[in-house]
Protein backbone atom coordinates (compact mmCIF):
# COMPACT_ATOMS: atom_id res chain seq x y z
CA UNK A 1 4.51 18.06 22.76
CA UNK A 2 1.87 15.48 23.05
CA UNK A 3 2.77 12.26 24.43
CA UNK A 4 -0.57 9.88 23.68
CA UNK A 5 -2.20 9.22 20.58
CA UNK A 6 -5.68 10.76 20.00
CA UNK A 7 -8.40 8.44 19.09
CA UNK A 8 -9.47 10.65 15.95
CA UNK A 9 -5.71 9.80 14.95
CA UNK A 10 -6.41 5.69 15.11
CA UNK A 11 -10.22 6.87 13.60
CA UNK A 12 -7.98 8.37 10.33
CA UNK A 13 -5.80 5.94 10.14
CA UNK A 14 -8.45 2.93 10.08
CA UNK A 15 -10.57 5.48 7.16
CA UNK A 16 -7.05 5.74 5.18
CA UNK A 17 -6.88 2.02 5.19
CA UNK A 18 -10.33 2.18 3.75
CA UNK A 19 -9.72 4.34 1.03
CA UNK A 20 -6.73 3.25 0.02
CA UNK A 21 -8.21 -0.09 -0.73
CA UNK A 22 -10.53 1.50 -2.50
CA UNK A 23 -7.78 3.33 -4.51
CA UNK A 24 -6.30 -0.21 -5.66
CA UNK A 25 -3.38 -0.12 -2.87
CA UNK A 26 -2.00 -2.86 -2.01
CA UNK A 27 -2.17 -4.28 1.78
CA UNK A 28 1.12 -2.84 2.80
CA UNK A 29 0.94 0.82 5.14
CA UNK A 30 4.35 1.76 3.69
CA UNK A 31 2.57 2.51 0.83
CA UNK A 32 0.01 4.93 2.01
CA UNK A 33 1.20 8.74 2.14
CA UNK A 34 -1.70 9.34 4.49
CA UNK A 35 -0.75 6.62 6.92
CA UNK A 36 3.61 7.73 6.94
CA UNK A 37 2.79 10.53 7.19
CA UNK A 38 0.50 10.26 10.34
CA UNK A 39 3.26 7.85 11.79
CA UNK A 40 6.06 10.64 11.46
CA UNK A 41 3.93 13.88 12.74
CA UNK A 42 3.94 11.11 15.80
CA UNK A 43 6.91 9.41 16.03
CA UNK A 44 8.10 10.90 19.09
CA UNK A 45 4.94 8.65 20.55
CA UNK A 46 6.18 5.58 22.41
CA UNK A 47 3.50 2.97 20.49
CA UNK A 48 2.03 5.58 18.23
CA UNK A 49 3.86 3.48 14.92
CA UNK A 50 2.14 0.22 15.74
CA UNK A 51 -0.75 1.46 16.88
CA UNK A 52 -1.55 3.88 13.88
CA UNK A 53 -0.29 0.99 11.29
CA UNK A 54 -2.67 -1.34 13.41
CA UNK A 55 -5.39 1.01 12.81
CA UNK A 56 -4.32 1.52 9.12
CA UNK A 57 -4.32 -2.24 8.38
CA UNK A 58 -7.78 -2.76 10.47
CA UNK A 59 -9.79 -0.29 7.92
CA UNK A 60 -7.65 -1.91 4.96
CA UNK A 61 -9.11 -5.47 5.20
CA UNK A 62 -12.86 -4.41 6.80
CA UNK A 63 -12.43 -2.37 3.17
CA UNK A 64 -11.66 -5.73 1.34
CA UNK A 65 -13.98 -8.04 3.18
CA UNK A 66 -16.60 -6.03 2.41
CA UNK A 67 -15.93 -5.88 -1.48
């Protein structure tokens, strides 16, 4: 069992905020299959949640400042 987060993890996370922006969805990571489901293959994590949802969020607005 892994206990850190891998940086390609955060790197996906941040790109799933991107395209779900891009997909109309709204600024809210609870709402992104890619991004719960990447939080619960990691759970067990101590920090994993906040930092993935971090990461999520990050790539979200960079999507809709850009726009």
């Amino acid at each position: 069992m892994k206990t850190q987060l891998d940086k390609s993890q955060l790197e996906a996370a941040k790109i799933f905020g991107v395209n779900d922006f891009n997909k109309g969805i709204k600024a809210a990571p609870c709402l992104s299959k890619n991004c719960m489901s990447l939080v619960e293959v990691n759970q067990h994590i101590k920090g994993a949640t906040v930092a993935i949802i971090n990461a999520w969020t990050k790539g979200w607005h960079l999507a809709n400042l850009s726009a």
